[in-house]
Structure formats: C-alpha cells, structure tokens
C-alpha atoms as a PDB file:
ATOM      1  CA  UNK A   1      14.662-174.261-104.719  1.00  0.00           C
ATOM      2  CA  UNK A   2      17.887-174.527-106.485  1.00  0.00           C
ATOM      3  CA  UNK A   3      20.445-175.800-104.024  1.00  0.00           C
ATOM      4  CA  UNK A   4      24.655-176.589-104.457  1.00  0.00           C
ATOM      5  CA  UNK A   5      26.626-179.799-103.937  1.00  0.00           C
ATOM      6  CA  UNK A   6      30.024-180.663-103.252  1.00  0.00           C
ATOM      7  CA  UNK A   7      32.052-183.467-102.053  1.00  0.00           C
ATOM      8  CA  UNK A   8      34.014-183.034 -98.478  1.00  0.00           C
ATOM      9  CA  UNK A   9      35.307-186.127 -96.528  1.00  0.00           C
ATOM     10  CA  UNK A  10      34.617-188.160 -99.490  1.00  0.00           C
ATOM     11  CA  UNK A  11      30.761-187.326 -98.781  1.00  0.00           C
ATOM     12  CA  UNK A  12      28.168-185.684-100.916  1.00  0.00           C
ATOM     13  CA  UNK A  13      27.176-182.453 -99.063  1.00  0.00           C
ATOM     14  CA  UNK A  14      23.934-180.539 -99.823  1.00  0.00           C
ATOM     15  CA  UNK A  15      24.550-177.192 -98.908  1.00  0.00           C
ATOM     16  CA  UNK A  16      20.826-176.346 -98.555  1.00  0.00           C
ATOM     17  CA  UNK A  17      20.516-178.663 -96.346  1.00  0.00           C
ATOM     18  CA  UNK A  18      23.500-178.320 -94.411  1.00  0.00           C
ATOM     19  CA  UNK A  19      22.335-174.969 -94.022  1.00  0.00           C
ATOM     20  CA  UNK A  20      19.175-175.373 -92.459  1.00  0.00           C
ATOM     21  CA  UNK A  21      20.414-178.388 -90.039  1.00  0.00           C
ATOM     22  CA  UNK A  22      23.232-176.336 -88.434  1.00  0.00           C
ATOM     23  CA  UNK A  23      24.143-172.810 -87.040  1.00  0.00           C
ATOM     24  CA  UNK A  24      23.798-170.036 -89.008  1.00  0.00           C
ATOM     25  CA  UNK A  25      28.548-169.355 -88.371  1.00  0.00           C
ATOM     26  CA  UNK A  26      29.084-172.910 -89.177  1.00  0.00           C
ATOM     27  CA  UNK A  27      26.999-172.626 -92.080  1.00  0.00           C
ATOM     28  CA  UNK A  28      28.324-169.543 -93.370  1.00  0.00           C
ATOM     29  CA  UNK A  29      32.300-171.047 -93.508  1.00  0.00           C
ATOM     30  CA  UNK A  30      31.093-173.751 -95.301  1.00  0.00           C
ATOM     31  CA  UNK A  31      29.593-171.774 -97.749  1.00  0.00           C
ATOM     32  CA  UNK A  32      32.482-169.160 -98.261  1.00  0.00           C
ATOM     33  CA  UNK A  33      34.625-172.555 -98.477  1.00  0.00           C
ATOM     34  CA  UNK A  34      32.497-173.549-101.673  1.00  0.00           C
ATOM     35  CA  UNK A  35      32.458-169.622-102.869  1.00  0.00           C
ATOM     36  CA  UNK A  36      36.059-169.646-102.551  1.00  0.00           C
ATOM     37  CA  UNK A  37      36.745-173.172-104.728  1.00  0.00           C
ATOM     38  CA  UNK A  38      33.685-172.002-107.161  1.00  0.00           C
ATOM     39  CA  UNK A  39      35.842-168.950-107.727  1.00  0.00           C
ATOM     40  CA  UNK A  40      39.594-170.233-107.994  1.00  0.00           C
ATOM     41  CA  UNK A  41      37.768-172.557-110.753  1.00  0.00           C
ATOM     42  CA  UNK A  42      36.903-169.551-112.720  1.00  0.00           C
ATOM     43  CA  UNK A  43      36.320-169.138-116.646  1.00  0.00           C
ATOM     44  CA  UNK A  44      38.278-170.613-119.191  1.00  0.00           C
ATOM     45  CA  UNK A  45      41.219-167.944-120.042  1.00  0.00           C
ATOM     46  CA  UNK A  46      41.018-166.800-123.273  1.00  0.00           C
ATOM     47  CA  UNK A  47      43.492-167.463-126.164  1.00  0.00           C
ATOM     48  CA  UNK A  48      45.580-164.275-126.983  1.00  0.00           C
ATOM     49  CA  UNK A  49      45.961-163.381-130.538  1.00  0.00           C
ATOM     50  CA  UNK A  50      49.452-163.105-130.984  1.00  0.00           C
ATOM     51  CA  UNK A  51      51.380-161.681-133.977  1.00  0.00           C
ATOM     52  CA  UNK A  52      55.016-161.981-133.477  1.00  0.00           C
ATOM     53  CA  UNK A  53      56.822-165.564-133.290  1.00  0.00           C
ATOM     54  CA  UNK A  54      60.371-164.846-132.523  1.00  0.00           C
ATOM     55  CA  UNK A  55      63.025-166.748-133.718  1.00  0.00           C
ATOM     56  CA  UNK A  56      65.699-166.158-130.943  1.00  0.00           C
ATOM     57  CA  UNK A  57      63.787-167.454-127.513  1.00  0.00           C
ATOM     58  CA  UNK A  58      66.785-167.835-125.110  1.00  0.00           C
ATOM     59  CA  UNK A  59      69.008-164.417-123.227  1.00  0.00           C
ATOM     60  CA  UNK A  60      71.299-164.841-120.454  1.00  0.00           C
ATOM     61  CA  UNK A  61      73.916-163.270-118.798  1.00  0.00           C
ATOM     62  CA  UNK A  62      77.256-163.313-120.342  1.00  0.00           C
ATOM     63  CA  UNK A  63      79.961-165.425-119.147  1.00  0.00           C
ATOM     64  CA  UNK A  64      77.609-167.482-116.458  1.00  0.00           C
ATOM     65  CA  UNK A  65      76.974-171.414-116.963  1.00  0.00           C
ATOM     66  CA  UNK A  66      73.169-171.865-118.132  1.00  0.00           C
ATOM     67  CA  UNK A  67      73.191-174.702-115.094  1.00  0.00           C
ATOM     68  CA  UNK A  68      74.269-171.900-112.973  1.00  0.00           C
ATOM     69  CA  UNK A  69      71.338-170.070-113.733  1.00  0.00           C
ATOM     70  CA  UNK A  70      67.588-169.035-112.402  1.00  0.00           C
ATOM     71  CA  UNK A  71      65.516-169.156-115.806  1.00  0.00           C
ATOM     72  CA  UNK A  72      62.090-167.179-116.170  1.00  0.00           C
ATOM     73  CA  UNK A  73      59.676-168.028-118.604  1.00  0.00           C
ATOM     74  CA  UNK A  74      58.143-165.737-120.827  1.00  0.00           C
ATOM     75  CA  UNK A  75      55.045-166.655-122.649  1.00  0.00           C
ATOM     76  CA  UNK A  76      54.512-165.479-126.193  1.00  0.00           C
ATOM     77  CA  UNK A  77      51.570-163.796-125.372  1.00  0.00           C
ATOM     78  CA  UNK A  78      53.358-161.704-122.526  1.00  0.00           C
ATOM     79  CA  UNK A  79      55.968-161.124-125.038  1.00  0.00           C
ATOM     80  CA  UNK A  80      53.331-159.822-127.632  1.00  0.00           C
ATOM     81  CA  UNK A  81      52.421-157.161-124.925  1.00  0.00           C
ATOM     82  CA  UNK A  82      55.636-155.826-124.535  1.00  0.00           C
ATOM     83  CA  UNK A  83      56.422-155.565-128.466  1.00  0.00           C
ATOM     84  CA  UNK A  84      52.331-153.772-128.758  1.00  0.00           C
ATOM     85  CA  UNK A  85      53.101-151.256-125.755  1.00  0.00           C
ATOM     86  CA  UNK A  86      57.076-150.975-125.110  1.00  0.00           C
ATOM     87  CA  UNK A  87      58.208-151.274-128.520  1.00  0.00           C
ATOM     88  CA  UNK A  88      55.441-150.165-131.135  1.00  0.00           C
ATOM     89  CA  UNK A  89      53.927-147.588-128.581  1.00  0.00           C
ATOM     90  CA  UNK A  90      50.169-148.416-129.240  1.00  0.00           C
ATOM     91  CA  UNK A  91      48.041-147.337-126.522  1.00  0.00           C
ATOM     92  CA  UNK A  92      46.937-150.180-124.114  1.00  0.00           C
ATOM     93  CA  UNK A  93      42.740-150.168-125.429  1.00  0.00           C
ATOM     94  CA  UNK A  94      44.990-150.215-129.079  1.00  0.00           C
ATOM     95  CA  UNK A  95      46.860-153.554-128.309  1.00  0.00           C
ATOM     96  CA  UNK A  96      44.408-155.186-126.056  1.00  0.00           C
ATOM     97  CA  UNK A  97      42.110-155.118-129.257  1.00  0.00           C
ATOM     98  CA  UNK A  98      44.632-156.491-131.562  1.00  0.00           C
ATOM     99  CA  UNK A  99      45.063-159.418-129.058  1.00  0.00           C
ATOM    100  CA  UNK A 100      41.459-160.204-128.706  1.00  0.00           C
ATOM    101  CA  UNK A 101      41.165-159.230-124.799  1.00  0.00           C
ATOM    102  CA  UNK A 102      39.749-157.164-122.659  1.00  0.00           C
ATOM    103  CA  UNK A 103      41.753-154.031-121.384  1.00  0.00           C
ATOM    104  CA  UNK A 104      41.942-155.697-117.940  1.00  0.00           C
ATOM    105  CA  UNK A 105      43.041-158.768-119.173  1.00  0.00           C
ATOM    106  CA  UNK A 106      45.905-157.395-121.455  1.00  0.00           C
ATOM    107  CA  UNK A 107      46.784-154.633-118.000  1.00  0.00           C
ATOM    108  CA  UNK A 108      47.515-157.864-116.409  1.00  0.00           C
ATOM    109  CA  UNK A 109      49.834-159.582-119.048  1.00  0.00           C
ATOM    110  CA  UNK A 110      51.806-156.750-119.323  1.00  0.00           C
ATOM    111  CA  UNK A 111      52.312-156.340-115.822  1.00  0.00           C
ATOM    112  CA  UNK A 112      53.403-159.709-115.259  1.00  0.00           C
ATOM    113  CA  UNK A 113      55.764-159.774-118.634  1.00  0.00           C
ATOM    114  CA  UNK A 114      57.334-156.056-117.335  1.00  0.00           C
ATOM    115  CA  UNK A 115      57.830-157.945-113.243  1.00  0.00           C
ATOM    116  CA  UNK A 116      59.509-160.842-115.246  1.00  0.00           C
ATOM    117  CA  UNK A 117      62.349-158.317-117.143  1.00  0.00           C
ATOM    118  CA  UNK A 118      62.801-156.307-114.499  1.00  0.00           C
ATOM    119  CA  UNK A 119      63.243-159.237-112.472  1.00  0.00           C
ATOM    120  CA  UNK A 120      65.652-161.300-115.076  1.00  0.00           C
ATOM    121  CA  UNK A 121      67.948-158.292-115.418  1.00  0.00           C
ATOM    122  CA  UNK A 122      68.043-156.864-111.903  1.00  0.00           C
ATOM    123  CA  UNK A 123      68.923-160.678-110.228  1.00  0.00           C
ATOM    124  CA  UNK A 124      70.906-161.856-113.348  1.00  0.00           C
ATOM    125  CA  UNK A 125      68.609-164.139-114.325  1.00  0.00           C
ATOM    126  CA  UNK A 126      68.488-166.158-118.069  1.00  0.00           C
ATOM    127  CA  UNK A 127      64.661-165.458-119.964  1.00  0.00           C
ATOM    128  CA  UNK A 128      63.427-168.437-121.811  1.00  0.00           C
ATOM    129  CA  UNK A 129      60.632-167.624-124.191  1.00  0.00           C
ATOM    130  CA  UNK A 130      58.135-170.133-124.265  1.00  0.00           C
ATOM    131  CA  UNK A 131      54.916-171.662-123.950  1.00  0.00           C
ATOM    132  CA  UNK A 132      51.407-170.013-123.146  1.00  0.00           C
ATOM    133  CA  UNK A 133      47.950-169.268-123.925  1.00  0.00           C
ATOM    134  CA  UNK A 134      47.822-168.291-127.692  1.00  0.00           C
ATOM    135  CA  UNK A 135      46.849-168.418-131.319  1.00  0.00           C
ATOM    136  CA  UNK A 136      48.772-166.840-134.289  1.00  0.00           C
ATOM    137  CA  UNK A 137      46.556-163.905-136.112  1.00  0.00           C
ATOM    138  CA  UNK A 138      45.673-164.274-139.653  1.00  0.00           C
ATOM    139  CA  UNK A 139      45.811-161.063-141.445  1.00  0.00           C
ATOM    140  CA  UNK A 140      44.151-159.382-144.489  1.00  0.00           C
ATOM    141  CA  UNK A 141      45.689-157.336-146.738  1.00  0.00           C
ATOM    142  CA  UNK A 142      44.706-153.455-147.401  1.00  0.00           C
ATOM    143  CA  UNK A 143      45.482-151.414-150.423  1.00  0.00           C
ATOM    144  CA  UNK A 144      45.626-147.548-150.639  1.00  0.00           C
ATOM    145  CA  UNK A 145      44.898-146.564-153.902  1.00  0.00           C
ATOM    146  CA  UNK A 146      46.265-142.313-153.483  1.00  0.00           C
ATOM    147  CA  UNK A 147      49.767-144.102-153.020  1.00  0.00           C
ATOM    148  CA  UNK A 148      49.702-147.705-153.719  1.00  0.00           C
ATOM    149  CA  UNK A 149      50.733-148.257-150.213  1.00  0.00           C
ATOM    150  CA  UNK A 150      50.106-152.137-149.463  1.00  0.00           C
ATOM    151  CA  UNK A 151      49.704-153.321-145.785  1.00  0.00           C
ATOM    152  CA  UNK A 152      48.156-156.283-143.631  1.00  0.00           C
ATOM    153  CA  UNK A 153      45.945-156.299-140.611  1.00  0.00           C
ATOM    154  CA  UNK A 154      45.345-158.850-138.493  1.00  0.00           C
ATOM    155  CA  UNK A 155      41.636-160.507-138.464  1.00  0.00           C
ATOM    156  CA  UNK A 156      39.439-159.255-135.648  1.00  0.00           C
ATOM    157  CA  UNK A 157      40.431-155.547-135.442  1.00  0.00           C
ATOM    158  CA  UNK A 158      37.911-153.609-137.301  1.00  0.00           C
ATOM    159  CA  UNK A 159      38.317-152.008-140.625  1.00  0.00           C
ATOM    160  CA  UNK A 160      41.378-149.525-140.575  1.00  0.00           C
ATOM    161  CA  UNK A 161      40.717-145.624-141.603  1.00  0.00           C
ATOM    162  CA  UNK A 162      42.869-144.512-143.100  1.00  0.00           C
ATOM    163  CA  UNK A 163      46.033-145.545-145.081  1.00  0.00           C
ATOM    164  CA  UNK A 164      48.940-145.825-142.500  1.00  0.00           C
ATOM    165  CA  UNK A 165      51.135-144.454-145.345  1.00  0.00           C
ATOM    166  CA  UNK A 166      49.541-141.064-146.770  1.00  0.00           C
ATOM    167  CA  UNK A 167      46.386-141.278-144.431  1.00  0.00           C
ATOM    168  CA  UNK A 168      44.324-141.156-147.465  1.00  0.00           C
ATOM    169  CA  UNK A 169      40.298-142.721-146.727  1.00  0.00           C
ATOM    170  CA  UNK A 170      40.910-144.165-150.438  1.00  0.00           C
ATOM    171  CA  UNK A 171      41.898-147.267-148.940  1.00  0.00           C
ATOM    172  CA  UNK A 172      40.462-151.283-149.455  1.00  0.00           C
ATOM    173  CA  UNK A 173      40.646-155.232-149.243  1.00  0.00           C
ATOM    174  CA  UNK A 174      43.643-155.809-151.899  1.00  0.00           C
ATOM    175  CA  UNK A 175      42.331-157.741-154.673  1.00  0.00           C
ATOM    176  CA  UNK A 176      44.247-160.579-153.543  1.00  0.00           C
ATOM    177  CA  UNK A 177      42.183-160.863-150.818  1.00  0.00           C
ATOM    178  CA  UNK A 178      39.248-160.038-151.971  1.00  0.00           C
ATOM    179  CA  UNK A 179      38.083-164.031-153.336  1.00  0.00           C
ATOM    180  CA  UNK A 180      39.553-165.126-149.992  1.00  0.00           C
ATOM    181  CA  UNK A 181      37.054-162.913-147.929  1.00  0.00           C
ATOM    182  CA  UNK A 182      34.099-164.379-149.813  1.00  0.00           C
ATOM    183  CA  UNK A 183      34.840-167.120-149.334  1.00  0.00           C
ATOM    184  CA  UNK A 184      33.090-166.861-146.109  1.00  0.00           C
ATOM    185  CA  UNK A 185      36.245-166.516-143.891  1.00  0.00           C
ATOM    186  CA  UNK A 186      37.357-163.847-142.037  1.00  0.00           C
ATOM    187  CA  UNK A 187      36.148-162.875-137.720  1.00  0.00           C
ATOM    188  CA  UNK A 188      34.499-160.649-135.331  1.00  0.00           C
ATOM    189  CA  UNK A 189      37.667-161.333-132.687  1.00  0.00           C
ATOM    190  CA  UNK A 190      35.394-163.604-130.619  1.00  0.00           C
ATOM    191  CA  UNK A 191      37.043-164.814-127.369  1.00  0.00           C
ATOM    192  CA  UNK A 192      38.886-168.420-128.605  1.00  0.00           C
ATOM    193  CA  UNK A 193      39.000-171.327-126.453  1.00  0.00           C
ATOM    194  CA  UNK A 194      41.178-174.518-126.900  1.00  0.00           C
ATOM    195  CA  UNK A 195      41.468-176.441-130.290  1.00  0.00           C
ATOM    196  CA  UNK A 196      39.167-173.435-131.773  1.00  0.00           C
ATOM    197  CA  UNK A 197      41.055-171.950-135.023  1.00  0.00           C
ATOM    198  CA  UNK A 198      41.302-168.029-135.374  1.00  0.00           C
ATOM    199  CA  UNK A 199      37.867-166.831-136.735  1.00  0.00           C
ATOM    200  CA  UNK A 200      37.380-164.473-139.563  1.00  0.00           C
ATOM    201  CA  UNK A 201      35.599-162.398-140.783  1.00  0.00           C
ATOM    202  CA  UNK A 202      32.585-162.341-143.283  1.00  0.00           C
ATOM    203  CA  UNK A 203      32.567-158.655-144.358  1.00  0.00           C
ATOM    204  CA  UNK A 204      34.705-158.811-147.630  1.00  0.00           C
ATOM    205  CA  UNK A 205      36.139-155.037-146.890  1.00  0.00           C
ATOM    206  CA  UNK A 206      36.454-156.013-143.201  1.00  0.00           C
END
C-alpha cells in the first residue's frame, strides 16, 4: 500500500504508519495537517493570454505626493479582464477563451481587478500597473472577401464565423498568413506554464 511522507520536527513522518501506531483523533489532525499543506501547494497557475500592453501604467489622485500615497498593483492580466468584460463587453465564457482559462479562473481575475478599482478610487489610492502571470497573444490575420474587411485574431480561439465587418461566411487566413501557418505554427490554447512560448496552431485556416 501506497503511503505519504512529510517532514515535521525536522523528522521524516510516515503517515501510514503514524496512523496505525496512534489514536484514530490524533491521527486524523495529522492527516488534515498534510491535506491542508498538499492543498495550499496546489497546481501551477496558468499563464493568461493577454492582448493589450498599455503604455500609461501609473494613476493617482491629483494634487497628493506619490510618497503620500497607498499604491495597488494591478497585474496585466487583471487589467486584460477589465478591457474583455468592462470595456469591449464580451461575455465572460467570450473573454475567458481569448485568455486561455477556464471560466472560473477568469470569474476570479476579474473579481479581484474590479475589488482593486473600487478600492483605489473609493480610499484615494494611486494604481500601478504591473507585473503578473502572462504571455502576449500572437494573432493571425483573417480576410473577408464580400468586403475586403481585414482583421486579426489572436492564436488559440477557434476559427471566427463570420466577418466582424459585413458578417459574410466568405471569410479566410489572409494570404499573408497563409505560408506562416504552414509553417507548422499556430495553437490549440493549451494551458502555458513558465518559460513555455505561446503555441499555435497547425490548421492553416485556423
């Protein structure tokens, strides 16, 4: 039988057999203890697939001394969240697939960039934007050809439908793009982890 270890005291600790030396309430705090560690551990966070790199990072109250000031930090990718929801006005399932998360995930990003705002402008607080978990998207370029409408989409979201200009079907990879995407590049969104670059995809009308 498979059993757990973990170090306490400086000690090596086998859980199994802690488990069967002691009582049954000792043994069960010691094992929530190493549930509880285990679980603040968790997975490695995802990057977020970020679009937008702003060029003006720093708002503060006017008239107020920066050294007088509380700063909060926004991270680009909470920032992204705001500009996909707040801004744009893409439905949450919408954005949370452009950034390469889960619903959940990008619920909780938002929620923390909105509690950050709110907070910064209620309590006169300066916003520093900066930092986080991200990569910047690569995008291919689309073509209608009803209206010659040219656009870009970022890697990792699907195919689009329809031309975002005329909603023509008539739409495909422009033919700039088109030796790029054979070229074996191009991505499925897969969840990113440090050091990884953005993958993309294979399907040349992707």
């Amino acid at each position: 039988m498979k059993s757990w270890t973990g170090i306490s005291d400086g000690k090596t600790i086998d859980y199994l057999s802690f488990c069967l030396k002691n009582s049954a309430t000792v043994t069960f705090i010691y094992f929530l203890t190493y549930a509880d560690n285990m679980r603040q551990r968790g997975r490695p966070k995802c990057l977020r697939r970020i679009e937008f790199d702003p060029n003006i990072t720093y708002f503060k109250p006017r008239g107020i001394p920066i050294s007088d000031l509380d700063v909060t930090i926004l991270t680009l990718e909470e920032l992204e969240t705001l500009r996909l929801v707040d801004l744009n006005g893409l439905e949450q399932e919408q954005a949370a697939q452009k950034m390469g998360i889960s619903r959940r995930a990008f619920w909780d990003e938002l929620q923390k960039a909105r509690k950050k705002v709110a907070d910064a402008l209620v309590n006169g607080k300066a916003i520093e934007i900066k930092g986080g978990n991200y990569v910047m998207a690569e995008k291919r370029k689309f073509k209608c050809y009803e209206c010659q409408h040219e656009w870009k989409e970022p890697y990792g979201t699907g195919r689009p439908q329809k031309c975002p200009n005329c909603a023509s079907m008539n739409i495909h990879r422009h033919p700039e793009d088109r030796d790029y995407g054979k070229a074996g590049h191009g991505g499925r969104g897969r969840c990113l982890r440090g050091g990884q670059k953005m993958p993309q995809g294979e399907d040349n009308d992707q």
